[in-house]
C-alpha atoms as a PDB file:
ATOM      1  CA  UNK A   1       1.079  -8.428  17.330  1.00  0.00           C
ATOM      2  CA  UNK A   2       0.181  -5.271  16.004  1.00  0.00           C
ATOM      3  CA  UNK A   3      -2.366  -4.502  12.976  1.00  0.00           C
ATOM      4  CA  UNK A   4      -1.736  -1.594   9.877  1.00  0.00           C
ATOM      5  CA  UNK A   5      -3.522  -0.899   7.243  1.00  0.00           C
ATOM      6  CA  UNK A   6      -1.737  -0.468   4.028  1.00  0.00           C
ATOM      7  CA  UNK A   7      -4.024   0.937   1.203  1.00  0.00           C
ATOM      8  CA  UNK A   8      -3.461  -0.471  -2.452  1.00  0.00           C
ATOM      9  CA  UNK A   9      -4.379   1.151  -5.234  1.00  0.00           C
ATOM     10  CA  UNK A  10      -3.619   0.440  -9.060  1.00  0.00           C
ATOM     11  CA  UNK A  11      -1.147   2.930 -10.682  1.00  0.00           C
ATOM     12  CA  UNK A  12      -2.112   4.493 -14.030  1.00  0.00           C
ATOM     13  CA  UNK A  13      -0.255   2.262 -16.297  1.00  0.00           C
ATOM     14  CA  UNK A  14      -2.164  -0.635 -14.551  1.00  0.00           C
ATOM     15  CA  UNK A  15       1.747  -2.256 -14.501  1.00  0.00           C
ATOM     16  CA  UNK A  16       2.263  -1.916 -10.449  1.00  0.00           C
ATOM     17  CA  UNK A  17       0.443  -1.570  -7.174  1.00  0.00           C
ATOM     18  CA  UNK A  18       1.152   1.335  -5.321  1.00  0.00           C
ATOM     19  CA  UNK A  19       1.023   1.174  -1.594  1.00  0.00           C
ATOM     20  CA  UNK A  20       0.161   3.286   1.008  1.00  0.00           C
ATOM     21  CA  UNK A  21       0.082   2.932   5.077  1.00  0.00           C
ATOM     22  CA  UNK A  22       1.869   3.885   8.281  1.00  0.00           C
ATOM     23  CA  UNK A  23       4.290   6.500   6.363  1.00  0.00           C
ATOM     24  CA  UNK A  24       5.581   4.037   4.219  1.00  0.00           C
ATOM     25  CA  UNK A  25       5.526   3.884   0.611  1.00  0.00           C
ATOM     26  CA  UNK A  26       6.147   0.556  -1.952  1.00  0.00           C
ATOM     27  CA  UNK A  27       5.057  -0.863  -5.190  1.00  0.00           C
ATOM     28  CA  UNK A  28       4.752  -4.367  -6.363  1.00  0.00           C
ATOM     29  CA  UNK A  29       3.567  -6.114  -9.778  1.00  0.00           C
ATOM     30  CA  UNK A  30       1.907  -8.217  -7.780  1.00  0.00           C
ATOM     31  CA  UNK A  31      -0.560  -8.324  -5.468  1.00  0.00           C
ATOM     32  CA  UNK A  32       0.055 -10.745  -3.310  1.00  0.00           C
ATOM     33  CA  UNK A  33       3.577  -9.547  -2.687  1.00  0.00           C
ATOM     34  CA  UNK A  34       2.561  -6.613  -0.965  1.00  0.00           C
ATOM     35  CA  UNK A  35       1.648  -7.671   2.212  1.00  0.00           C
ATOM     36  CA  UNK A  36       5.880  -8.896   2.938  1.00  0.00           C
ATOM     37  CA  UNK A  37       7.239  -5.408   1.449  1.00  0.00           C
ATOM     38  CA  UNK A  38       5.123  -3.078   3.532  1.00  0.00           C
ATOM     39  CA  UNK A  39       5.221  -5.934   6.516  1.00  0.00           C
ATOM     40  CA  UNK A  40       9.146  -4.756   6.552  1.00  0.00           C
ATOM     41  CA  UNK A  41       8.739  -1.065   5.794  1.00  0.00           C
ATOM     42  CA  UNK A  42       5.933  -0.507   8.986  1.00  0.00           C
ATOM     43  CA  UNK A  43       8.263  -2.800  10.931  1.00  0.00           C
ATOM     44  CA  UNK A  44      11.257  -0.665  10.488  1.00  0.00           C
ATOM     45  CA  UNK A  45       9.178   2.687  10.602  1.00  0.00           C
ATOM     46  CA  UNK A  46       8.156   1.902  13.893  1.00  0.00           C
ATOM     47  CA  UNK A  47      11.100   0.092  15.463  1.00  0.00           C
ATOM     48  CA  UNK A  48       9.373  -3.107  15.879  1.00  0.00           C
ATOM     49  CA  UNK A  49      10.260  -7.014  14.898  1.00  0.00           C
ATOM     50  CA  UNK A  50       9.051  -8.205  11.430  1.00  0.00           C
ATOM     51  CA  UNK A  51       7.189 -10.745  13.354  1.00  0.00           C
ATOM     52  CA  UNK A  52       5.039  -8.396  15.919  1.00  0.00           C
ATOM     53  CA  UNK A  53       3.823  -6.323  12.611  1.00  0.00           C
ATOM     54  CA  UNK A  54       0.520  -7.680  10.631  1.00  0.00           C
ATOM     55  CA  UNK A  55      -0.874  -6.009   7.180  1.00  0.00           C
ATOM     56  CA  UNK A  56      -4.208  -5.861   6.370  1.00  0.00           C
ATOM     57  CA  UNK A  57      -5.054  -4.666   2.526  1.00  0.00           C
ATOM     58  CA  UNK A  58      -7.294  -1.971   1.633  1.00  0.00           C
ATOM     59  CA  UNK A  59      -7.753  -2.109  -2.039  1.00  0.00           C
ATOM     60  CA  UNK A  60      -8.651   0.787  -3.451  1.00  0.00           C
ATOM     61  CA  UNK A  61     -10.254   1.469  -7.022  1.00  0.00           C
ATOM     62  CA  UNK A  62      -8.218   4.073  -9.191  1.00  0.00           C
ATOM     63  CA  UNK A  63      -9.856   7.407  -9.758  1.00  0.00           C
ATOM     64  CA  UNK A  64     -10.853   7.843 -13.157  1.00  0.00           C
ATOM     65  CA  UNK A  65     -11.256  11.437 -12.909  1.00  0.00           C
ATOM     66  CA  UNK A  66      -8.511  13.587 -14.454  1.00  0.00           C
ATOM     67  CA  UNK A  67      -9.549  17.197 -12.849  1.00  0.00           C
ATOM     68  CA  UNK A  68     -12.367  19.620 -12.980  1.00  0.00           C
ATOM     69  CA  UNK A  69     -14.392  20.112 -16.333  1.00  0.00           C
ATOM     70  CA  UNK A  70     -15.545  24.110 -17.369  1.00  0.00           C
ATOM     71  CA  UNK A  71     -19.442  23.536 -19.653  1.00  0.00           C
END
């Protein structure tokens, strides 16, 4: 079995996760349903079984900041 880690962070609505790991890309309402979606997506990107392939989450806090500020 082989680990990824799949990064999580909170979109800017706050309405979906997005995900990020292994060149794959999701999003899910919920949490908890992230670790099946990407579990598929790495699986496929890397032409292995669904069952050899193991997430591990990296939640990530949303950057507030919105770009550079002139004073």
């Amino acid at each position: 079995m082989t680990r990824y880690t799949v990064h999580a962070t909170r979109s800017e609505s706050g309405k979906v996760w997005v995900l990020e790991g292994c060149g794959a890309v999701g999003q899910v309402k919920r949490l908890d349903r992230a670790p099946g979606l990407m579990r598929e997506a790495v699986a496929y990107l890397k032409n292995s079984p669904v069952e050899d392939v193991e997430i591990d989450l990296d939640i990530r806090p949303r950057s507030h900041t919105t770009g550079m500020i002139s004073l």
